[in-house]
Protein backbone atom coordinates (compact mmCIF):
# COMPACT_ATOMS: atom_id res chain seq x y z
CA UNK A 1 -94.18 -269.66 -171.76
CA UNK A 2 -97.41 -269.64 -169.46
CA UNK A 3 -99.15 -272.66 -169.42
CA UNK A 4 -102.65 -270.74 -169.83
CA UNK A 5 -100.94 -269.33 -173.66
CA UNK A 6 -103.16 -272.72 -175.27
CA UNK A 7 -106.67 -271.36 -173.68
CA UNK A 8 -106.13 -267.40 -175.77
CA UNK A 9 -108.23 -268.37 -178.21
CA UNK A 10 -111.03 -269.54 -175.83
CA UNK A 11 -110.42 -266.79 -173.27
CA UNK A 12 -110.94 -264.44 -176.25
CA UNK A 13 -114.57 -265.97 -176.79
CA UNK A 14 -115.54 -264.98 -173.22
CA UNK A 15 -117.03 -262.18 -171.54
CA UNK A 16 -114.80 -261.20 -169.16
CA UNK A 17 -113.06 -260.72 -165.96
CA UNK A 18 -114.06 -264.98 -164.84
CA UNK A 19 -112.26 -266.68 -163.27
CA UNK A 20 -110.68 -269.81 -165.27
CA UNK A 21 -110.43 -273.69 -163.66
CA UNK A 22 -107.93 -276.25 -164.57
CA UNK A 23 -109.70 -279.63 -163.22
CA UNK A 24 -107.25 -281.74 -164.49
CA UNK A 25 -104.34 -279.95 -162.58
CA UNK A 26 -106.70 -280.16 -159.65
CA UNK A 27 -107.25 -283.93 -160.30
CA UNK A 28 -103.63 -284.46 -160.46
CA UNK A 29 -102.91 -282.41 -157.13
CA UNK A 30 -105.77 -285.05 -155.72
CA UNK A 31 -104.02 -287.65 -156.60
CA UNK A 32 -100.91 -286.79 -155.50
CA UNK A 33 -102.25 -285.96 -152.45
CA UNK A 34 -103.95 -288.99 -151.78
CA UNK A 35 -100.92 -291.19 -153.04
CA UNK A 36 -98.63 -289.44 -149.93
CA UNK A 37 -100.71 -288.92 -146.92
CA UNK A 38 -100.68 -292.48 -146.04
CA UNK A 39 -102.82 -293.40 -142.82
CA UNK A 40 -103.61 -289.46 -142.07
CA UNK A 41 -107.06 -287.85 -142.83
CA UNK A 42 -107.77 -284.89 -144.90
CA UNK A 43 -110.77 -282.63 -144.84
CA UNK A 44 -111.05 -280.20 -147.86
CA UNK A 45 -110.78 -276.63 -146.17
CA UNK A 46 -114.49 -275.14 -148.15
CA UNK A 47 -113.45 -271.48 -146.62
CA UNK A 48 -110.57 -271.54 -149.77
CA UNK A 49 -112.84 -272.38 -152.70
CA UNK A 50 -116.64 -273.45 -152.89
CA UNK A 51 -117.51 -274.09 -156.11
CA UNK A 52 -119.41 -276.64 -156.84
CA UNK A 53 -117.50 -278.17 -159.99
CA UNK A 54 -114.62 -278.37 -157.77
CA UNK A 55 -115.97 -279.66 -154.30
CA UNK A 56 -117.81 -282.24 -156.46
CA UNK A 57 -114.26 -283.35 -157.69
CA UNK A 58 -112.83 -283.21 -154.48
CA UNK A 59 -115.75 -285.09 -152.83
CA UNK A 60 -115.15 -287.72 -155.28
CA UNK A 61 -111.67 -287.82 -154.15
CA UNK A 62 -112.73 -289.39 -150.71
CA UNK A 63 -111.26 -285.86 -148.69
CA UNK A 64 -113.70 -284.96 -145.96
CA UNK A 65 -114.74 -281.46 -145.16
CA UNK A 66 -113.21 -278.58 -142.79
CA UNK A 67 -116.18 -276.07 -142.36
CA UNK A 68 -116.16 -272.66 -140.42
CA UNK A 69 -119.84 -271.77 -140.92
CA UNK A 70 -123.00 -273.35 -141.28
CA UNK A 71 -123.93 -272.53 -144.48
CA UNK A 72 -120.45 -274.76 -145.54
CA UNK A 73 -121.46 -277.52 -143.34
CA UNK A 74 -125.11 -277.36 -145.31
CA UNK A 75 -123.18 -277.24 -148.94
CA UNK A 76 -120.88 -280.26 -147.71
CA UNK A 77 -123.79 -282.28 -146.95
CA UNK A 78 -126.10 -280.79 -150.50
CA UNK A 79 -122.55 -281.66 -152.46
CA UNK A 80 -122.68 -285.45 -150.42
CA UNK A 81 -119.44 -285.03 -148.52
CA UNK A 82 -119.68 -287.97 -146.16
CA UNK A 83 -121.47 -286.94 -142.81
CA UNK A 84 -118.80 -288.65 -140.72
CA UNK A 85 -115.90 -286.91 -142.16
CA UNK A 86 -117.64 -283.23 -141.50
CA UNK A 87 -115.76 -280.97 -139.04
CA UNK A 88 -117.04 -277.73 -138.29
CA UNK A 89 -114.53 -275.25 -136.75
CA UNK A 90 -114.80 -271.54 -136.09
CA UNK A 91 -115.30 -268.75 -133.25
CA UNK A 92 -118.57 -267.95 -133.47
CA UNK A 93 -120.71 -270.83 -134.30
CA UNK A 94 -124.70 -269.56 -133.85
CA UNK A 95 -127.44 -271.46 -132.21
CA UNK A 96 -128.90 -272.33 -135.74
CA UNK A 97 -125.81 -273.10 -137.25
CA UNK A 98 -125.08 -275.43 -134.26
CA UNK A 99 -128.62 -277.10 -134.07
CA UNK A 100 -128.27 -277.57 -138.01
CA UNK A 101 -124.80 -280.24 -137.50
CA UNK A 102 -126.51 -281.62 -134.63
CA UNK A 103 -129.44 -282.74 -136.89
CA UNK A 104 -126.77 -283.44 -139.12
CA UNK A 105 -124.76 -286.30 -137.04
CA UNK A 106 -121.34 -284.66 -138.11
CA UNK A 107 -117.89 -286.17 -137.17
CA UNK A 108 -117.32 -283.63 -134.89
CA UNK A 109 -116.89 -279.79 -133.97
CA UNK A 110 -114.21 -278.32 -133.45
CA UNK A 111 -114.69 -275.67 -130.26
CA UNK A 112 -112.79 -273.10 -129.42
CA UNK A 113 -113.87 -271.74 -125.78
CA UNK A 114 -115.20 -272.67 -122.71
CA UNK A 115 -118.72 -270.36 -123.34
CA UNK A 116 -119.04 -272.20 -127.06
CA UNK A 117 -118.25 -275.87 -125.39
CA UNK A 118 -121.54 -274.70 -122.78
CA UNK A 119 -123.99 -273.41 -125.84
CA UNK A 120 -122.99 -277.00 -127.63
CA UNK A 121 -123.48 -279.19 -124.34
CA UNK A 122 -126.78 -277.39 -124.00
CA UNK A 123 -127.97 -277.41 -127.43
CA UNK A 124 -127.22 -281.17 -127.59
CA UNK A 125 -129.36 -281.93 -124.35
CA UNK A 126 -132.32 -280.08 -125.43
CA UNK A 127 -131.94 -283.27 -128.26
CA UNK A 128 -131.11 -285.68 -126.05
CA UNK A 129 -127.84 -286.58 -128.07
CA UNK A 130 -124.00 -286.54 -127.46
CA UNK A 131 -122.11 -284.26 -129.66
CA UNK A 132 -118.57 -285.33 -130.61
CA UNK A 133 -115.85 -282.25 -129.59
CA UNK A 134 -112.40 -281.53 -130.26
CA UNK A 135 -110.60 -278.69 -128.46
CA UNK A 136 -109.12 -276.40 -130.57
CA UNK A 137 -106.37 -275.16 -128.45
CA UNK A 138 -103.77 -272.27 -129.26
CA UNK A 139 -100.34 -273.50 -129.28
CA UNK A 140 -98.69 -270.11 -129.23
CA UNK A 141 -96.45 -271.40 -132.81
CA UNK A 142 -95.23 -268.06 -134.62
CA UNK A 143 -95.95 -269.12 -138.37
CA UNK A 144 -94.26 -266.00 -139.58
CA UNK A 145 -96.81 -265.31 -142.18
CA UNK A 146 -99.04 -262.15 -142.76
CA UNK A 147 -100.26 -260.84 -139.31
CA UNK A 148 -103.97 -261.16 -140.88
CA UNK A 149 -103.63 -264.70 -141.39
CA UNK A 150 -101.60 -265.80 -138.28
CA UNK A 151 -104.15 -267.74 -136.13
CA UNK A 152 -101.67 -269.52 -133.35
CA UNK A 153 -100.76 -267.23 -131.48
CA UNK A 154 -102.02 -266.03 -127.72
CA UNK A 155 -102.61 -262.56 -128.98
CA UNK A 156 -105.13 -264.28 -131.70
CA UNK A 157 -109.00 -264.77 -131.46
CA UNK A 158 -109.22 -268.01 -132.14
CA UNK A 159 -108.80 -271.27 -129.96
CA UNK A 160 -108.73 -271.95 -125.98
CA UNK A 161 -105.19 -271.17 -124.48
CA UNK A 162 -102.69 -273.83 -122.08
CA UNK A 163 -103.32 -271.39 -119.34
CA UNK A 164 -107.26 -272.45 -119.42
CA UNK A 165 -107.07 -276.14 -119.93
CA UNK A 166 -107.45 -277.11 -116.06
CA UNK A 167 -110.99 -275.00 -116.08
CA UNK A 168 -111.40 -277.04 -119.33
CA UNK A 169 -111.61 -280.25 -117.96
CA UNK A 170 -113.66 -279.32 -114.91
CA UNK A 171 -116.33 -278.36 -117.64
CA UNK A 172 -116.00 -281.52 -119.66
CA UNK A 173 -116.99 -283.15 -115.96
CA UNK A 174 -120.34 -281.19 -115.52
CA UNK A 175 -121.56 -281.01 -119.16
CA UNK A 176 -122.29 -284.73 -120.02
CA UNK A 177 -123.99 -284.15 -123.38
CA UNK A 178 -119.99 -283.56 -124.87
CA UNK A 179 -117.93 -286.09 -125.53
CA UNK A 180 -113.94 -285.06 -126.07
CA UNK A 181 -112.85 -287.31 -128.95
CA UNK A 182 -109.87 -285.42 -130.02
CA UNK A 183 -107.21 -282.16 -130.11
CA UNK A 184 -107.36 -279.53 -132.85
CA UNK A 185 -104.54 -276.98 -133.79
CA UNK A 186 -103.93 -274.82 -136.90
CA UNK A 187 -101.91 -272.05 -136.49
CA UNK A 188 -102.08 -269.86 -139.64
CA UNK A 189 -102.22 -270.33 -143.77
CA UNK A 190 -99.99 -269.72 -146.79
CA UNK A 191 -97.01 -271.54 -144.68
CA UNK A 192 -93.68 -272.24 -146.86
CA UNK A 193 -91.33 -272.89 -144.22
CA UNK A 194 -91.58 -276.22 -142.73
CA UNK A 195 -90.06 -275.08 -139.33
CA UNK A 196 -93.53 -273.80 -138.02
CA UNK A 197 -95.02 -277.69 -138.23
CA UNK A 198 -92.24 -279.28 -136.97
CA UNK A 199 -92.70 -276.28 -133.67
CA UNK A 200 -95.83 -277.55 -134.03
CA UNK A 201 -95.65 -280.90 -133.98
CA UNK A 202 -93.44 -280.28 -130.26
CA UNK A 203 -96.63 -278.21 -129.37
CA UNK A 204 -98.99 -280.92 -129.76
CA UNK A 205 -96.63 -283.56 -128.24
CA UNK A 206 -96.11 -281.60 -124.83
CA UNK A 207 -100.35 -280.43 -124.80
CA UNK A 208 -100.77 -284.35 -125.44
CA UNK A 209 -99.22 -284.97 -122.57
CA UNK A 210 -100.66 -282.68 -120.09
CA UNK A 211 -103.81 -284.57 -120.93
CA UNK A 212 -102.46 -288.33 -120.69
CA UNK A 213 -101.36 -287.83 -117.52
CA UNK A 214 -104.64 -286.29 -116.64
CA UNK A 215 -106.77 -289.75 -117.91
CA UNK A 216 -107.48 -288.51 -121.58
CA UNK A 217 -106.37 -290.96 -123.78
CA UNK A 218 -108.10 -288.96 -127.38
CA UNK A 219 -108.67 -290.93 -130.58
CA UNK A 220 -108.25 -288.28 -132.79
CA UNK A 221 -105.16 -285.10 -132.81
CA UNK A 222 -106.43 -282.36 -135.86
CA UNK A 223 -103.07 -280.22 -136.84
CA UNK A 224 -104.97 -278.09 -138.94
CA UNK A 225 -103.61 -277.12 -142.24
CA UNK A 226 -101.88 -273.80 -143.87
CA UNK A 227 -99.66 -275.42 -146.27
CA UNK A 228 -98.79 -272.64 -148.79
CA UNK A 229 -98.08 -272.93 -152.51
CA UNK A 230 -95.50 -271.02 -154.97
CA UNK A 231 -96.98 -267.99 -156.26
CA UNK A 232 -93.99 -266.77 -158.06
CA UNK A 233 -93.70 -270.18 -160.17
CA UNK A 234 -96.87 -271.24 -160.83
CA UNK A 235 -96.48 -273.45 -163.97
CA UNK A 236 -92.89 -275.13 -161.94
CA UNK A 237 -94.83 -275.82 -159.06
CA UNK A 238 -97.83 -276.27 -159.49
CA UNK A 239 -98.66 -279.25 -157.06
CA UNK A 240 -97.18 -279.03 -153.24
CA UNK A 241 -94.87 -280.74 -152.17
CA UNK A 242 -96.86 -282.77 -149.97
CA UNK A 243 -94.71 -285.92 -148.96
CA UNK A 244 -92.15 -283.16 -147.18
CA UNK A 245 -95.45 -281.81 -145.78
CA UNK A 246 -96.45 -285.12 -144.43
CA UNK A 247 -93.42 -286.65 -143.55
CA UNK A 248 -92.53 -283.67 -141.41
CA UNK A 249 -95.82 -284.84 -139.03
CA UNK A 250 -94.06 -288.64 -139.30
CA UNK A 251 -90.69 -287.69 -137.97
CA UNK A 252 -91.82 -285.02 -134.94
CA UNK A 253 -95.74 -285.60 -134.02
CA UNK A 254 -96.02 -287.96 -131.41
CA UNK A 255 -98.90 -290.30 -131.92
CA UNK A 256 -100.94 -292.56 -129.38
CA UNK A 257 -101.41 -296.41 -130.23
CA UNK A 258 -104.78 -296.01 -132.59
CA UNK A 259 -104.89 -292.63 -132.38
CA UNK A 260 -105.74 -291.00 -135.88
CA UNK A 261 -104.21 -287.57 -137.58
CA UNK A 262 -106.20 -284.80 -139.28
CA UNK A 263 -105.49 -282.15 -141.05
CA UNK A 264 -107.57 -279.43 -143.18
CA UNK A 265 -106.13 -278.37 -146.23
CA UNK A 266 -107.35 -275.84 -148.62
CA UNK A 267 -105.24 -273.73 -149.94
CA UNK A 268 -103.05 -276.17 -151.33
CA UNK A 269 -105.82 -277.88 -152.63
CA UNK A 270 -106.97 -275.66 -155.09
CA UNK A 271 -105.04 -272.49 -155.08
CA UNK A 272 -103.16 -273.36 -158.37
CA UNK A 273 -105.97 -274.61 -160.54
CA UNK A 274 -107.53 -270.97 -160.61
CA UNK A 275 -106.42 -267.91 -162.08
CA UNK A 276 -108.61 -264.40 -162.87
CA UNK A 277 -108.78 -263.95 -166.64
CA UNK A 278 -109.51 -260.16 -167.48
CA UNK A 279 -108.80 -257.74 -170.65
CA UNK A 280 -107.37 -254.53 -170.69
CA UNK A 281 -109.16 -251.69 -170.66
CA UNK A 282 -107.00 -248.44 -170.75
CA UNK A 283 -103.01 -248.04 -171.09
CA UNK A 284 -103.23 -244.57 -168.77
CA UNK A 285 -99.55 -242.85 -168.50
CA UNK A 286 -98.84 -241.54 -165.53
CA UNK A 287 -96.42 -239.26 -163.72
CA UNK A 288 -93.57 -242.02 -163.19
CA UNK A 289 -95.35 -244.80 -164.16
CA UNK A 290 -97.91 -246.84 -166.80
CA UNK A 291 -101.20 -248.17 -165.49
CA UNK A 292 -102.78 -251.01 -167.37
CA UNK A 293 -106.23 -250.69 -166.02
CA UNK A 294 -108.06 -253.87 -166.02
CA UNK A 295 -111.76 -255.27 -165.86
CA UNK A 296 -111.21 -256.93 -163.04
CA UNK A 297 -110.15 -255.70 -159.95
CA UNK A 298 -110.32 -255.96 -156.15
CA UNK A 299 -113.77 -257.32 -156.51
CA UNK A 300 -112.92 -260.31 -157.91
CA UNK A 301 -109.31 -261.22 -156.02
CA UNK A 302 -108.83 -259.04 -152.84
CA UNK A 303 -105.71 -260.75 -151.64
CA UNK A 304 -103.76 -258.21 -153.25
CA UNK A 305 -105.78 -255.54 -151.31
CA UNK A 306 -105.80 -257.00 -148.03
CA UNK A 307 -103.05 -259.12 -147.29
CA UNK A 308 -100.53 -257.19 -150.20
CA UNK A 309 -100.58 -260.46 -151.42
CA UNK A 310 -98.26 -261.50 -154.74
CA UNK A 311 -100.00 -263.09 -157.38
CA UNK A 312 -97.96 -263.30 -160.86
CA UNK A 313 -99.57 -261.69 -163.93
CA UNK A 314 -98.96 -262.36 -167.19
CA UNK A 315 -100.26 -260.81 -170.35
CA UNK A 316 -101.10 -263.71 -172.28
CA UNK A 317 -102.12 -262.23 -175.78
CA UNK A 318 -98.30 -260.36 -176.22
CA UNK A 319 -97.33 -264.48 -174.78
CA UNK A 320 -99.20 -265.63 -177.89
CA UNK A 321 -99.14 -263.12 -180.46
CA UNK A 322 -95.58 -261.87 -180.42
CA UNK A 323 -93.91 -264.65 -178.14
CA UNK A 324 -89.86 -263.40 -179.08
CA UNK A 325 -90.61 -260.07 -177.36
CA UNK A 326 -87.87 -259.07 -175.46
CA UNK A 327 -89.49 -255.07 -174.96
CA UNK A 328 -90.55 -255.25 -170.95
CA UNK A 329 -92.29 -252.12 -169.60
CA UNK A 330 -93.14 -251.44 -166.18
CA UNK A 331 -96.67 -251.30 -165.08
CA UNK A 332 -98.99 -250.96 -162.23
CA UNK A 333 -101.61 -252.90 -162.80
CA UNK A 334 -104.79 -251.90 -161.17
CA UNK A 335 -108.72 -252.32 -161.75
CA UNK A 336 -111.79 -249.89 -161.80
CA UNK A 337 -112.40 -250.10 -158.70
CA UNK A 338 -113.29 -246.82 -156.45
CA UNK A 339 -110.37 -247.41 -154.31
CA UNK A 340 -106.56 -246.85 -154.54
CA UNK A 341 -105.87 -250.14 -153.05
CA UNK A 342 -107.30 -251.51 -156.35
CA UNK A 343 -104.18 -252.93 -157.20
CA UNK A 344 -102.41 -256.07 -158.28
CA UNK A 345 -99.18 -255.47 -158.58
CA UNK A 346 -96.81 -252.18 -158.86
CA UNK A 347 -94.23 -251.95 -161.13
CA UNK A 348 -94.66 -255.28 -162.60
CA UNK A 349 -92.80 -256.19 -165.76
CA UNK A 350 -94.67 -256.82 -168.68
CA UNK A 351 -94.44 -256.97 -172.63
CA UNK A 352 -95.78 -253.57 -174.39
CA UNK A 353 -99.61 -254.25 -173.40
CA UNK A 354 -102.38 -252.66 -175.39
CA UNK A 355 -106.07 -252.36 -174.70
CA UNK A 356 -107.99 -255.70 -175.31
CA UNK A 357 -105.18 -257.82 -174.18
CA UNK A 358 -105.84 -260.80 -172.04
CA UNK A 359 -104.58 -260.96 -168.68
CA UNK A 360 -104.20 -263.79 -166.26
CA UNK A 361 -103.38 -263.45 -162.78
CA UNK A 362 -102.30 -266.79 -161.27
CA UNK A 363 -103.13 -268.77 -158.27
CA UNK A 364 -106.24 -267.65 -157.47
CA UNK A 365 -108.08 -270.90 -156.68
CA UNK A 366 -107.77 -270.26 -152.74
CA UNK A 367 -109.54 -266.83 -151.43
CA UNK A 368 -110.85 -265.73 -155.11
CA UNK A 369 -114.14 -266.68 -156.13
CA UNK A 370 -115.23 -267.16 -152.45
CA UNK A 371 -114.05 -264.06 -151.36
CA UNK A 372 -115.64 -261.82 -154.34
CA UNK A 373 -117.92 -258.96 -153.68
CA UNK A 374 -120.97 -256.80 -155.81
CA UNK A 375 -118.69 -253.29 -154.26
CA UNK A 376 -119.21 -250.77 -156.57
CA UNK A 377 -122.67 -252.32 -157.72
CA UNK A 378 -119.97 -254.87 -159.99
CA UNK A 379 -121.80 -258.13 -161.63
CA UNK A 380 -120.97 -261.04 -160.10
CA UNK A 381 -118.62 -262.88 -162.42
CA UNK A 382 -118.62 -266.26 -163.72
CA UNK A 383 -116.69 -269.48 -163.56
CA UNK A 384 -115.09 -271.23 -166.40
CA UNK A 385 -113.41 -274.89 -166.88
CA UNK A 386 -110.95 -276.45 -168.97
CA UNK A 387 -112.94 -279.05 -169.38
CA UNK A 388 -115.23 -276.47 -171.66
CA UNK A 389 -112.64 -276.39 -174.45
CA UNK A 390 -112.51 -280.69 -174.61
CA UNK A 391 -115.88 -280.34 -176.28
């Protein structure tokens, strides 16, 4: 049984596709999280989920902020994330968005070439202020995950690579309005295997050292986040496992007397409290297979589109009405969209589903609602909490 099969009746009194938020689940993964990490810091990844209900919940939660634009680093500051736990990461940080965390005073950002660490030095003069840096530095860690999502690696975009540290530190000499406070890594998201962190973690210790013996002795060491969560189980696991997380980064990462440990977690954060309610629209039989055509579609989650993600899918009317059902059919469940990759699953078993049936698709607090479009002219959907049905 799903554990969404109690909220039919209120799914039923909603205009639909929305997507559907479990704060309490997200309280307890909060909690849990906090109860494990011990010493280390955590900023709240906003790239996986920015809605307001739930930063405000997570701001409350004491979790600083991981931003990769400035538009996040503004909503951080309008939501009252505290200033001095504000990173702001990315490849292409503009002037504006750069002058903006200046004014600001945030923690630190998080840059990722020699041309960006020039723009920042020089931005920060024209102020007359020192802006905090850490270098986010490509460790070349495989995190076998979806090549759209893999950020380590030398072939990637993002971060400055080993081979360009030595120019690094001649620039950090010349441009006196940066000041290096710390290391950042991250090398990809929706990580299940622990192996890739511990690699890490021997990553960060040998880079660490390369700068010791070069006089940098850095406060801070940021190993990013990716931490996955269970799409296929859901309801069994629905909070990470975060002390095997943690404790990984307590056996292998070598850490400085005083020196503090980041990371930026977002996915695992809030990935399980969300799921895409929709109805059915059409039962269409096809040529070797059923479609059940929904009313939401690649609009509303594109994972499925663009990384062929798996997100489970459950038809929670047949769950509710007609629970003993042991008839399974085999559907490809797709949306309206103009687009073949429309698609959620292929093949997916399901009980016999009939138009106006409610259908949840799991997980899809992390890269839903923040990655939703207007394609095909589509309303913008809303948001709905558990919290709603308490009243």
């Amino acid at each position: 049984m799903s554990a969404l099969n109690k909220y039919h009746t209120f799914f039923l009194k909603h205009k639909t596709p929305f997507y559907f938020y479990d704060t309490s689940l997200l309280k307890q993964t909060l909690d849990e999280l906090n109860k494990t990490k011990g010493d280390y810091h955590v900023h709240y990844a906003l790239k996986a989920n920015t809605n307001n209900v739930l930063l405000r919940i997570i701001k409350e939660a004491a979790l600083g902020a991981d931003c990769v634009s400035g538009n996040e680093v503004k909503k951080a500051v309008e939501i009252g994330f505290e200033k001095g736990k504000i990173v702001f990461a990315g490849v292409g940080k503009s002037d504006d968005e750069i002058n903006y965390a200046l004014q600001q005073n945030i923690f630190c950002f998080n840059c990722e070439s020699i041309p960006e660490m020039e723009v920042i030095n020089s931005l920060a003069k024209a102020k007359n202020i020192t802006a905090n840096i850490a270098l986010r530095i490509n460790p070349n860690v495989d995190a076998h995950t979806h090549h759209y999502i893999t950020t380590g690696l030398e072939e990637n975009k993002f971060g400055i690579n080993v081979h360009e540290l030595a120019e690094v530190t001649e620039v950090l000499k010349k441009h006196t309005n940066l000041n290096l406070i710390g290391l950042h890594f991250h090398i990809g998201s929706s990580i299940n295997d622990l192996t890739p962190f511990k690699n890490l973690c021997t990553r960060v210790n040998e880079i660490q050292q390369w700068f010791l013996h070069r006089g940098y002795k850095l406060p801070h060491i940021n190993v990013g986040g990716g931490l996955g969560i269970n799409y296929k189980n859901p309801d069994g696991a629905a909070i990470c496992n975060f002390e095997a997380f943690f404790n990984v980064f307590r056996r292998f990462l070598q850490i400085q007397d005083g020196q503090e440990v980041h990371f930026e977690l977002g996915r695992a954060v809030t990935g399980q409290c969300g799921n895409l309610i929709s109805r059915v629209l059409y039962i269409k039989k096809g040529t070797n297979t059923n479609f059940a055509i929904l009313d939401a579609g690649m609009t509303e989650l594109i994972r499925p589109a663009l990384y062929q993600a798996y997100h489970k899918i459950e038809n929670i009317s047949t769950l509710v009405l007609h629970p003993s059902s042991l008839l399974l059919l085999k559907y490809d469940v797709v949306g309206p969209i103009c687009e073949s990759s429309d698609c959620f699953g292929k093949a997916v078993d399901l009980p016999e589903t009939k138009r106006g049936d409610i259908i949840a698709i799991r997980s899809a607090g992390a890269y839903g609602e923040v990655m939703s479009s207007q394609y095909n002219l589509r309303d913008k959907v809303q948001s709905h909490f558990n919290f709603e049905t308490e009243k």
